[in-house]
Protein backbone atom coordinates (compact mmCIF):
# COMPACT_ATOMS: atom_id res chain seq x y z
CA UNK A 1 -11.51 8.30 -0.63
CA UNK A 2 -8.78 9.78 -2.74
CA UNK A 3 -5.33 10.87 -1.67
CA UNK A 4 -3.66 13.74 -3.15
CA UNK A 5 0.07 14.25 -2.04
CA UNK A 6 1.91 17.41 -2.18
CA UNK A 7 5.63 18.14 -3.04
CA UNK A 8 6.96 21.37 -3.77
CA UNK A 9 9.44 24.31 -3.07
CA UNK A 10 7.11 27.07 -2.08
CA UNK A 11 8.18 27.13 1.61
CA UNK A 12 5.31 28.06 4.60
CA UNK A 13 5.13 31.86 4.13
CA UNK A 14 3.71 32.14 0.72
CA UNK A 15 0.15 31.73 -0.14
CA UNK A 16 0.75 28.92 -2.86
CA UNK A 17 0.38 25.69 -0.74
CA UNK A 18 -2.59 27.08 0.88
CA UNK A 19 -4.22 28.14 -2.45
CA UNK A 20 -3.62 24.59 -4.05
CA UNK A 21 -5.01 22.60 -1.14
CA UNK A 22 -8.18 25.57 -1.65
CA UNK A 23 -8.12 24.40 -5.30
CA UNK A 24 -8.62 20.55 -4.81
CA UNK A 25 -11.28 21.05 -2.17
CA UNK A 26 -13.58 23.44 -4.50
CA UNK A 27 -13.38 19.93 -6.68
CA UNK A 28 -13.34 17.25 -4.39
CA UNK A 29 -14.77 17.85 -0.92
CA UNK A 30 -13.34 14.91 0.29
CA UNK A 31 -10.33 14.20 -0.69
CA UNK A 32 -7.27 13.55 1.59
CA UNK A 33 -4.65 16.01 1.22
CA UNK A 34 -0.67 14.81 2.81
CA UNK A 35 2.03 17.20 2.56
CA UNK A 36 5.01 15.68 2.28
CA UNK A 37 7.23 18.89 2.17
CA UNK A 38 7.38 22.08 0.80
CA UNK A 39 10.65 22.82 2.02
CA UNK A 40 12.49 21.46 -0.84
CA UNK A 41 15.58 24.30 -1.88
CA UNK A 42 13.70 25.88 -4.73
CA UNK A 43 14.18 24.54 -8.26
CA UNK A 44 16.54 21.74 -6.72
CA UNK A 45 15.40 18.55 -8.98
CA UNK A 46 17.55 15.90 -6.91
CA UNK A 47 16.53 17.04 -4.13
CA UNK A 48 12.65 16.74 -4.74
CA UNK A 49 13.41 13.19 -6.36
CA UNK A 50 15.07 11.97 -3.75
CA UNK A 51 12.19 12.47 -1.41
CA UNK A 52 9.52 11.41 -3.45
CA UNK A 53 11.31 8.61 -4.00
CA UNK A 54 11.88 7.90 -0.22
CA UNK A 55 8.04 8.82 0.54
CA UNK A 56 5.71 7.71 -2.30
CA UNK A 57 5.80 3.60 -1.57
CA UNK A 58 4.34 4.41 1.90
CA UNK A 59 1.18 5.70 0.30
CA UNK A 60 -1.45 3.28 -0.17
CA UNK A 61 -1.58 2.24 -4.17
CA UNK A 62 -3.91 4.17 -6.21
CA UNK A 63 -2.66 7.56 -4.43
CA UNK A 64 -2.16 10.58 -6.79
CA UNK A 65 1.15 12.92 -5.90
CA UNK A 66 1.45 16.18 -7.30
CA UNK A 67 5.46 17.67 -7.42
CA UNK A 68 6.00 21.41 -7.51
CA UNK A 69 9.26 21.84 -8.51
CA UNK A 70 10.33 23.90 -11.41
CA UNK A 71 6.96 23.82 -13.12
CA UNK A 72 6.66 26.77 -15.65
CA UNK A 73 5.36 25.38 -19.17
CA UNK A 74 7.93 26.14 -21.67
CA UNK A 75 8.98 24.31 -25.26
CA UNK A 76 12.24 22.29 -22.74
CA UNK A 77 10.09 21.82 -19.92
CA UNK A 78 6.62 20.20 -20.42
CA UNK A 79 4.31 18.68 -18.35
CA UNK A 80 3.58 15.04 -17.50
CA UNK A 81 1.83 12.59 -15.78
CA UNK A 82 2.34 9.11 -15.04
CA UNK A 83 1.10 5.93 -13.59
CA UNK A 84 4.04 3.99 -11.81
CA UNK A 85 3.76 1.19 -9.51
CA UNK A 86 0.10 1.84 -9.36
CA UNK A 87 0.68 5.71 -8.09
CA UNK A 88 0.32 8.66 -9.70
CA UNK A 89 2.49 11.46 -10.60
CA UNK A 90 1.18 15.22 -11.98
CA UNK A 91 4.87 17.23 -12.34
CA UNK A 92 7.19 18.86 -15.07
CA UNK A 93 9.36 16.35 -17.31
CA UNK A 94 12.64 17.90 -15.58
CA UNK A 95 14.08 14.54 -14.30
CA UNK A 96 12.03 14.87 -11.24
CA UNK A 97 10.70 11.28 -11.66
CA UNK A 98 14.45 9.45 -13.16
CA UNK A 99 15.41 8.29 -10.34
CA UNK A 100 12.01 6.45 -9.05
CA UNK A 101 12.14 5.16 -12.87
CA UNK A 102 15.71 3.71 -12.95
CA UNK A 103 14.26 1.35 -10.26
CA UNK A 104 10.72 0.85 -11.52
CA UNK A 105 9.58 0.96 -15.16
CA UNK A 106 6.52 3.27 -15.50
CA UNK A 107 3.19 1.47 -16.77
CA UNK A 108 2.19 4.41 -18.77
CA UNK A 109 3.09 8.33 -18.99
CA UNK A 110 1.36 11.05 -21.12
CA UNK A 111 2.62 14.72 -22.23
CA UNK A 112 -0.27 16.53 -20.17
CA UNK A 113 -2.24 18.87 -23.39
CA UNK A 114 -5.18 20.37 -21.80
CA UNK A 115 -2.89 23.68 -21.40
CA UNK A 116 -4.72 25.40 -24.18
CA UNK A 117 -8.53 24.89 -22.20
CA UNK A 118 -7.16 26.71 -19.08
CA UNK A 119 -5.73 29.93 -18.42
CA UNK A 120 -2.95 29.72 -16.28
CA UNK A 121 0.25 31.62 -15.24
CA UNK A 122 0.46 29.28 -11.81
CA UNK A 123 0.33 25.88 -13.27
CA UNK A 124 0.17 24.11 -10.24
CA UNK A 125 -2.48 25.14 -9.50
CA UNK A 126 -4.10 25.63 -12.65
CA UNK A 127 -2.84 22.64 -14.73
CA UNK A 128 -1.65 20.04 -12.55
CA UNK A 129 -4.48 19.97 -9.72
CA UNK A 130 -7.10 19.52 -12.48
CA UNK A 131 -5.00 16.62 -13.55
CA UNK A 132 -5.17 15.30 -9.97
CA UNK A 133 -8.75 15.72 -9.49
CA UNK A 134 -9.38 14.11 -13.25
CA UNK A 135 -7.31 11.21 -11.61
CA UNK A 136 -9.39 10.72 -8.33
CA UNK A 137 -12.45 10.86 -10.32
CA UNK A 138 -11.49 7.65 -11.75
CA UNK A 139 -10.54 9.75 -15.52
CA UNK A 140 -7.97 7.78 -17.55
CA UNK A 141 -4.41 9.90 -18.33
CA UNK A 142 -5.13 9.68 -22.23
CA UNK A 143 -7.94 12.40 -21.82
CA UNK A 144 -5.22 14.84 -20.02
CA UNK A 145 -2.18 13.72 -22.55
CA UNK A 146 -0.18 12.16 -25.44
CA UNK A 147 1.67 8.36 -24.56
CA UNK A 148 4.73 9.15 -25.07
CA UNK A 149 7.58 6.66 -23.71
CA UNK A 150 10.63 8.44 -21.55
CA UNK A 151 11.19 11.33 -19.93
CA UNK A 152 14.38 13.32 -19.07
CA UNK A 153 17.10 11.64 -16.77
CA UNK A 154 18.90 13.82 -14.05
CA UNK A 155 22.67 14.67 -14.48
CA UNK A 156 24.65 13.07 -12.37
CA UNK A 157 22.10 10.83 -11.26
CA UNK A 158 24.60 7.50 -11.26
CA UNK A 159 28.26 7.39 -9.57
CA UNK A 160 31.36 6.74 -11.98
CA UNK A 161 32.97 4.08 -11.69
CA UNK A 162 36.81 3.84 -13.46
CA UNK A 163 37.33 1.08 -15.90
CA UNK A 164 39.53 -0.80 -13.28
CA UNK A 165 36.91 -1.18 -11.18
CA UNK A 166 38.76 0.39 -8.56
CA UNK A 167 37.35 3.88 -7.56
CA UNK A 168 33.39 4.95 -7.23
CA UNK A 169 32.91 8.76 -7.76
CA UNK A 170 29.38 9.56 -6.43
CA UNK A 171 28.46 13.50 -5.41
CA UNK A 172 26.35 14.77 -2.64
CA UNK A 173 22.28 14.57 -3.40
CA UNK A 174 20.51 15.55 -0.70
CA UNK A 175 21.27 16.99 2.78
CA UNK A 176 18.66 16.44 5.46
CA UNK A 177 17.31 17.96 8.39
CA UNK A 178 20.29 16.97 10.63
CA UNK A 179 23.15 18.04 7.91
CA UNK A 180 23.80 14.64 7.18
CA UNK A 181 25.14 14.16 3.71
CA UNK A 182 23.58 11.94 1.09
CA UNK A 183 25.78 10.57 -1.43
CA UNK A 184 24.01 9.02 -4.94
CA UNK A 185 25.74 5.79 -4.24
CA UNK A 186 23.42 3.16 -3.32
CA UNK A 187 24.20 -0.34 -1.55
CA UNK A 188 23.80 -2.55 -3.78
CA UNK A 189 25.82 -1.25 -6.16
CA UNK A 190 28.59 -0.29 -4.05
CA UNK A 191 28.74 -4.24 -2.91
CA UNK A 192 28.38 -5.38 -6.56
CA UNK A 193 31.37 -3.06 -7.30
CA UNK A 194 33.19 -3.75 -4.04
CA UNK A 195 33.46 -7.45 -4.11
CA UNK A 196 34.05 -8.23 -0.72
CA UNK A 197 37.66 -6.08 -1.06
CA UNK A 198 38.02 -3.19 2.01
CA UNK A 199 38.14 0.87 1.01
CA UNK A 200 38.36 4.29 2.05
CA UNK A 201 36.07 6.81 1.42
CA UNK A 202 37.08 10.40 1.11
CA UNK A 203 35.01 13.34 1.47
CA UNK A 204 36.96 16.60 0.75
CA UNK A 205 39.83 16.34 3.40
CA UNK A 206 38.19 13.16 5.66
CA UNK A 207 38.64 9.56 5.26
CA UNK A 208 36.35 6.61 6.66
CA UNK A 209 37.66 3.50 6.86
CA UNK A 210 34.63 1.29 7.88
CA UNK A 211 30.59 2.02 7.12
CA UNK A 212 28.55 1.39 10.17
CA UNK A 213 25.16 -0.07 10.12
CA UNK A 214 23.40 1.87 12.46
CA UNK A 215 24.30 5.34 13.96
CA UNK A 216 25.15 4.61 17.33
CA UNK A 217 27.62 1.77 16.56
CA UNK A 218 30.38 4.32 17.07
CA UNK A 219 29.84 4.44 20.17
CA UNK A 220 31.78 2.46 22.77
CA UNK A 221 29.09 1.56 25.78
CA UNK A 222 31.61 -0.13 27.80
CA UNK A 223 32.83 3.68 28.37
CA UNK A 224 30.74 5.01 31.04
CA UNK A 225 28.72 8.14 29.56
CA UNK A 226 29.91 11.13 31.43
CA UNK A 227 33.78 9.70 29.40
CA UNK A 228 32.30 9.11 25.99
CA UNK A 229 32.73 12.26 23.90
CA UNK A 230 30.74 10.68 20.58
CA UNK A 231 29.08 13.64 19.86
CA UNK A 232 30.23 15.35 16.36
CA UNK A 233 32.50 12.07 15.43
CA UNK A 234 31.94 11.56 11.83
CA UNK A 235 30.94 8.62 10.40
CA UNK A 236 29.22 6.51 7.51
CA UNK A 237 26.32 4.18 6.88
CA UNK A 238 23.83 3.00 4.43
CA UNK A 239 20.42 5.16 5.59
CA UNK A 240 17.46 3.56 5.78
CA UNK A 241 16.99 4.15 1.72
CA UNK A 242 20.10 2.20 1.09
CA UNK A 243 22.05 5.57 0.24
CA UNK A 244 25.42 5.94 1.08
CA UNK A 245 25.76 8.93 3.90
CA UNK A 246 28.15 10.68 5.63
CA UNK A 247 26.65 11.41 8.78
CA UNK A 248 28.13 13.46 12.33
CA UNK A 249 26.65 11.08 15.74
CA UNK A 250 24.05 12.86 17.18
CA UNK A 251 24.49 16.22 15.05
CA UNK A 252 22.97 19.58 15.65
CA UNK A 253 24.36 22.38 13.26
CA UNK A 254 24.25 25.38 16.20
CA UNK A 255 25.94 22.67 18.85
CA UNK A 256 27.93 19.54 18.07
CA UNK A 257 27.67 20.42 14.20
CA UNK A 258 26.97 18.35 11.06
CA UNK A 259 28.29 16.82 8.11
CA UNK A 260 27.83 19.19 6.12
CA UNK A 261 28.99 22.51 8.39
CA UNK A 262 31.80 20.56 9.67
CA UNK A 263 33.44 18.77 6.93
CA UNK A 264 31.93 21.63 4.49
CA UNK A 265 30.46 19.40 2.49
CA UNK A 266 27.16 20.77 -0.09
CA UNK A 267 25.47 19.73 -2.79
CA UNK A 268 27.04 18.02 -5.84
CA UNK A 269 30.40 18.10 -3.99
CA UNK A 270 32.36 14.95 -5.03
CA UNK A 271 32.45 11.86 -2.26
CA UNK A 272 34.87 8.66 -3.41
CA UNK A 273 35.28 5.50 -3.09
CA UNK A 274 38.82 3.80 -3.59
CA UNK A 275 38.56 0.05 -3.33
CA UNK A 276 42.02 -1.47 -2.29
CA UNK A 277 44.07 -4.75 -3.15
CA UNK A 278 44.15 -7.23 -1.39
């Protein structure tokens, strides 16, 4: 039994999701549809990437995931599809995909070209669910498309680094449920920059001296708990994708606060890294 995935920015009070999940069934009875969220900040391309990134390898292989995020057909925004790490993904060529494919080269991706056999002015539904449905069928993507062999990168997808080697500039990609910050600095390439020396990391007007592995490693539980005040102490980790975050212990945004409401940090603002001499 197929699985279909769904990504987008409609939010829950608009017909859309509703209609497309409608759509698939009138093809495919029996098909399993996952939503993975439709709460993505509209037309926010990091944002979606970073989730489908962070989602997609949880999916059993062969499953077909359809992203929703600044979709209108237009001459600087076509439509692919593409078979990566035996998934499938039905979704503009806006950058949406970069990031999964600066990790994992694509085994094939086609220029979707069936446009002029449907009529369509909501191409989710009109354009990419027949794509998805051609897909589960068992169809091959060169019926739907042209090969072609990249697709558009995301600005600002990759930190700076300074020709010293001394200072990482990453920026703010995503900010999750709990207003902790994402940063587009990964592990591994912090460490291979790093090289063992010690840092700071400043986020507007807050510096962190250490990164934490887990959450609750700022707390001190040889304090007896009606002492500890560690709720709303900043702090920083790798999160369980390996991204650099700036993170508030046990945050709520209409109590202790977040990251993001208390150090006022959005989207795209700057986050660095200064590595210091020994």
């Amino acid at each position: 039994m197929a699985i279909i995935t769904l990504t987008t920015d409609f939010g829950e009070k608009d017909h859309f999701a509703g209609a497309i999940k409608g759509a698939i069934y009138n093809e495919l009875p029996d098909v399993r549809i996952v939503d993975i969220s439709h709460s993505i900040s509209p037309f926010n391309i990091a944002e979606a990437a970073y989730i489908i990134q962070n989602a997609f390898s949880s999916f059993p292989k062969g499953t077909i995931h359809i992203i929703g995020i600044d979709s209108e057909l237009n001459q600087e925004n076509k439509h692919i599809a593409l078979k990566l790490d035996d998934h499938y993904f039905i979704c503009a060529n806006n950058g949406i995909m970069s990031m999964i494919c600066t990790e994992i080269a694509p085994e094939k991706i086609v220029e979707i070209n069936i446009h002029d056999k449907i009529q369509s002015s909501f191409p989710v539904l009109d354009v990419f669910v027949k794509v998805a449905c051609h897909i589960a069928r068992g169809g091959t993507l060169e019926v739907i498309g042209k090969a072609i062999n990249t697709i558009k990168p995301i600005k600002n997808l990759h930190p700076f680094v300074n020709d010293e080697k001394t200072q990482i500039i990453g920026s703010v990609i995503y900010i999750d449920n709990y207003g902790n910050v994402v940063t587009n600095i990964k592990k591994s390439f912090f460490e291979s920059t790093q090289k063992g020396r010690s840092y700071e990391i400043f986020a507007r007007h807050h510096k962190f001296k250490k990164i934490f592995t887990k959450y609750s490693d700022i707390v001190n539980f040889d304090i007896p708990p009606e002492k500890r005040q560690d709720e709303g102490r900043g702090l920083v980790v790798f999160n369980a994708s390996n991204y650099l975050e700036i993170a508030v212990y046990k945050s709520n945004s209409e109590t202790s606060g977040s990251a993001s409401t208390l150090m006022g940090l959005g989207l795209m603002d700057t986050v660095t890294v200064n590595f210091l001499k020994e």
